[in-house]
C-alpha atoms as a PDB file:
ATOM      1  CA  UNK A   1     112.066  64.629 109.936  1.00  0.00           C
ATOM      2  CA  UNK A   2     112.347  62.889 106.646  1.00  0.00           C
ATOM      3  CA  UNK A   3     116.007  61.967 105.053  1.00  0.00           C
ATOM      4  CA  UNK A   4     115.282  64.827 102.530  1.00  0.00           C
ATOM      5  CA  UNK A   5     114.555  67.148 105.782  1.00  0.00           C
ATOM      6  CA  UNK A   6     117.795  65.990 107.282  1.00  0.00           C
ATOM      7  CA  UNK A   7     119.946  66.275 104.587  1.00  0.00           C
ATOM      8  CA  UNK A   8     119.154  69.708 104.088  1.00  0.00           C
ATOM      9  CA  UNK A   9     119.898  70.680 107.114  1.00  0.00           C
ATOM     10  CA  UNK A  10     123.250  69.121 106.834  1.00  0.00           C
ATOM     11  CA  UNK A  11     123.729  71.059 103.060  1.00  0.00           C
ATOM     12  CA  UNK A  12     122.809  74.102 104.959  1.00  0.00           C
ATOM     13  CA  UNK A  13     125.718  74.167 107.402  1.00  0.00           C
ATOM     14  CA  UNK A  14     127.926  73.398 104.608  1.00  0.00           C
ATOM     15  CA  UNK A  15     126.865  76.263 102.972  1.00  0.00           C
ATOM     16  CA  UNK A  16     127.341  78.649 106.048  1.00  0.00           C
ATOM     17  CA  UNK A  17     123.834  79.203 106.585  1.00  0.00           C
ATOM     18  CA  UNK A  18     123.103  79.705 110.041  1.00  0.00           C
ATOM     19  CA  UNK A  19     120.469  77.879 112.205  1.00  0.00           C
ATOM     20  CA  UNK A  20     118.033  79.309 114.222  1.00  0.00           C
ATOM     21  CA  UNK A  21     118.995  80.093 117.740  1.00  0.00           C
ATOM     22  CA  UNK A  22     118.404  76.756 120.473  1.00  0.00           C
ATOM     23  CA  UNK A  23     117.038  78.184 123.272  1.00  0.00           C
ATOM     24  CA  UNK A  24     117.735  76.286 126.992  1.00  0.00           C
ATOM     25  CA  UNK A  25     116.256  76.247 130.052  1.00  0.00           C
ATOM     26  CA  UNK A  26     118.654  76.733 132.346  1.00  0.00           C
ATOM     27  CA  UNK A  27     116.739  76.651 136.243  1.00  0.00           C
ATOM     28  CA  UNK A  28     118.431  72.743 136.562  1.00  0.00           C
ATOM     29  CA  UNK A  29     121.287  70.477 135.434  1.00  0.00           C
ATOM     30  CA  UNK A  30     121.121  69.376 133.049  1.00  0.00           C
ATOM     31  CA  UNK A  31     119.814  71.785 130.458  1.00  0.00           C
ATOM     32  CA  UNK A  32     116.459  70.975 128.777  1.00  0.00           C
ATOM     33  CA  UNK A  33     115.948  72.240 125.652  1.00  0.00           C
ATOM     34  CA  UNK A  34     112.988  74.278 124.615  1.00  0.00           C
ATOM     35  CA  UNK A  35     113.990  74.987 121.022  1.00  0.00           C
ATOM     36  CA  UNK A  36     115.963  73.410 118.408  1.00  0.00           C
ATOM     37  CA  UNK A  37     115.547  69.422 120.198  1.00  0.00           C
ATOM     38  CA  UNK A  38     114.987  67.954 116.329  1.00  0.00           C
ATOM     39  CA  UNK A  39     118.068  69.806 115.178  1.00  0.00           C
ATOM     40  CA  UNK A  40     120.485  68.382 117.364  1.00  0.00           C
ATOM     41  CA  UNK A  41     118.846  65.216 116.772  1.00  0.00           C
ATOM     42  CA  UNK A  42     119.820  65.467 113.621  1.00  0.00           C
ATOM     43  CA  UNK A  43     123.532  66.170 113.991  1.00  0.00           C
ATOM     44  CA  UNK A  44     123.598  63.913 116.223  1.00  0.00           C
ATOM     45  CA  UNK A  45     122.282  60.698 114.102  1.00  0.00           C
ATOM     46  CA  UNK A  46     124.571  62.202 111.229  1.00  0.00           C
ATOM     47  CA  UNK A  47     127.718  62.684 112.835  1.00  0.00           C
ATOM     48  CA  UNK A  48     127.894  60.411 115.503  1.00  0.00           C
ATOM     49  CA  UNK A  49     125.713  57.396 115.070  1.00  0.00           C
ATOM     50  CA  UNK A  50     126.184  57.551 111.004  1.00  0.00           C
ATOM     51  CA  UNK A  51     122.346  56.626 111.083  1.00  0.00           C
ATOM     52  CA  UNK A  52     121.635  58.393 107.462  1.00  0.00           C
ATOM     53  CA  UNK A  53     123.278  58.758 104.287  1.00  0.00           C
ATOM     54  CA  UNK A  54     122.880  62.698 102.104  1.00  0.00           C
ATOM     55  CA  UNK A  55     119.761  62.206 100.110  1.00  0.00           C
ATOM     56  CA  UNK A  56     118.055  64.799  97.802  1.00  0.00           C
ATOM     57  CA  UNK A  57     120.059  67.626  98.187  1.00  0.00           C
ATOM     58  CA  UNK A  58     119.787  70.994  96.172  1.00  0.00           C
ATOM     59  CA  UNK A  59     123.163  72.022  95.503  1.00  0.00           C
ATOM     60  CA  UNK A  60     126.057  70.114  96.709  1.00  0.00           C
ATOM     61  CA  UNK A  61     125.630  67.087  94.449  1.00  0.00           C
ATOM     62  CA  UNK A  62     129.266  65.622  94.767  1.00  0.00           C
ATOM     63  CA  UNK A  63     128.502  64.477  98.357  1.00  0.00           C
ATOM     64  CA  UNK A  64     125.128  62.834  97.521  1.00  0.00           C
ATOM     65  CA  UNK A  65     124.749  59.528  99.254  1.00  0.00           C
ATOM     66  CA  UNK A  66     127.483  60.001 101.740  1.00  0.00           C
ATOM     67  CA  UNK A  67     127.485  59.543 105.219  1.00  0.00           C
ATOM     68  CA  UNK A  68     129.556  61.389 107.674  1.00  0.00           C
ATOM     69  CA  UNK A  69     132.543  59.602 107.746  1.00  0.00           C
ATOM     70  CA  UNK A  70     132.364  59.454 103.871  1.00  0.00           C
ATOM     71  CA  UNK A  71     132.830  62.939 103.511  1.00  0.00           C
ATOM     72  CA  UNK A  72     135.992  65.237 102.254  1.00  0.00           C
ATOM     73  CA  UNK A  73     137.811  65.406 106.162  1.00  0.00           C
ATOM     74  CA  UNK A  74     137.472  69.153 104.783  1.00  0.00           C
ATOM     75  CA  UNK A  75     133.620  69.022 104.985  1.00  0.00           C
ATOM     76  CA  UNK A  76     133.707  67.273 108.085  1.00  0.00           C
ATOM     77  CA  UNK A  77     135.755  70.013 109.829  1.00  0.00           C
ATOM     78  CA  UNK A  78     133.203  72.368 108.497  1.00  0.00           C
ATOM     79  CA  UNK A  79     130.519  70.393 110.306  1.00  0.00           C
ATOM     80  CA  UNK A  80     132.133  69.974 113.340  1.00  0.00           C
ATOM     81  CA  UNK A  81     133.118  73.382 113.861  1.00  0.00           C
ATOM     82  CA  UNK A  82     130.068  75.125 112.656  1.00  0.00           C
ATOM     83  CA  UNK A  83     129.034  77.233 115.301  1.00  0.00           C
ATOM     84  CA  UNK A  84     126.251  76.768 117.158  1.00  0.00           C
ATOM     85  CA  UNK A  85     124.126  79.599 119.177  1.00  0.00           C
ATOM     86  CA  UNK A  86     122.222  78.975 122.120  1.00  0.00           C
ATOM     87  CA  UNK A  87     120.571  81.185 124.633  1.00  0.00           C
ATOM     88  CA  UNK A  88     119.979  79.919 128.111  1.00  0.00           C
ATOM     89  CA  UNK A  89     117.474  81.145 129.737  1.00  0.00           C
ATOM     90  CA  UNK A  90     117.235  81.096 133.746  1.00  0.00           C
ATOM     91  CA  UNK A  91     114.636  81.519 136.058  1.00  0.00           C
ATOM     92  CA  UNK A  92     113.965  85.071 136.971  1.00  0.00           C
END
């Protein structure tokens, strides 16, 4: 995805909107996902490996340029307590 892509996503869970559903596949350990690999992806490089800074985003202007550990800790929380659905889905 691009930065723009990314940081979207990011404004989007600060804004409560929910994600699509990640779908699993559940018939071994560890899970594989099916759906939603990109997403995570993207969380992941943004909240954990800091690998992106907010770029181009639509409505939440004050936090344009910042990385994740730039952010409000209020933000943050948001972000790491936005809930996240998943359906796994086993065999048979």
């Amino acid at each position: 995805w691009s930065a723009k892509q990314k940081s979207r996503l990011i404004e989007s869970l600060l804004m409560n909107i929910p994600l699509p559903i990640f779908y699993m596949d559940g018939s071994r350990m560890p899970w594989k996902i099916i759906d939603g690999l990109q997403r995570l992806t993207v969380l992941d490089e943004f909240m954990n490996k800091n690998l992106f800074a907010l770029s181009d985003l639509q409505y939440q202007f004050d936090i344009e340029g910042l990385y994740f550990n730039d952010l409000p800790f209020s933000y943050q929380r948001k972000i790491r307590t936005f809930v996240i659905e998943a359906y796994v889905i086993n065999p048979g």
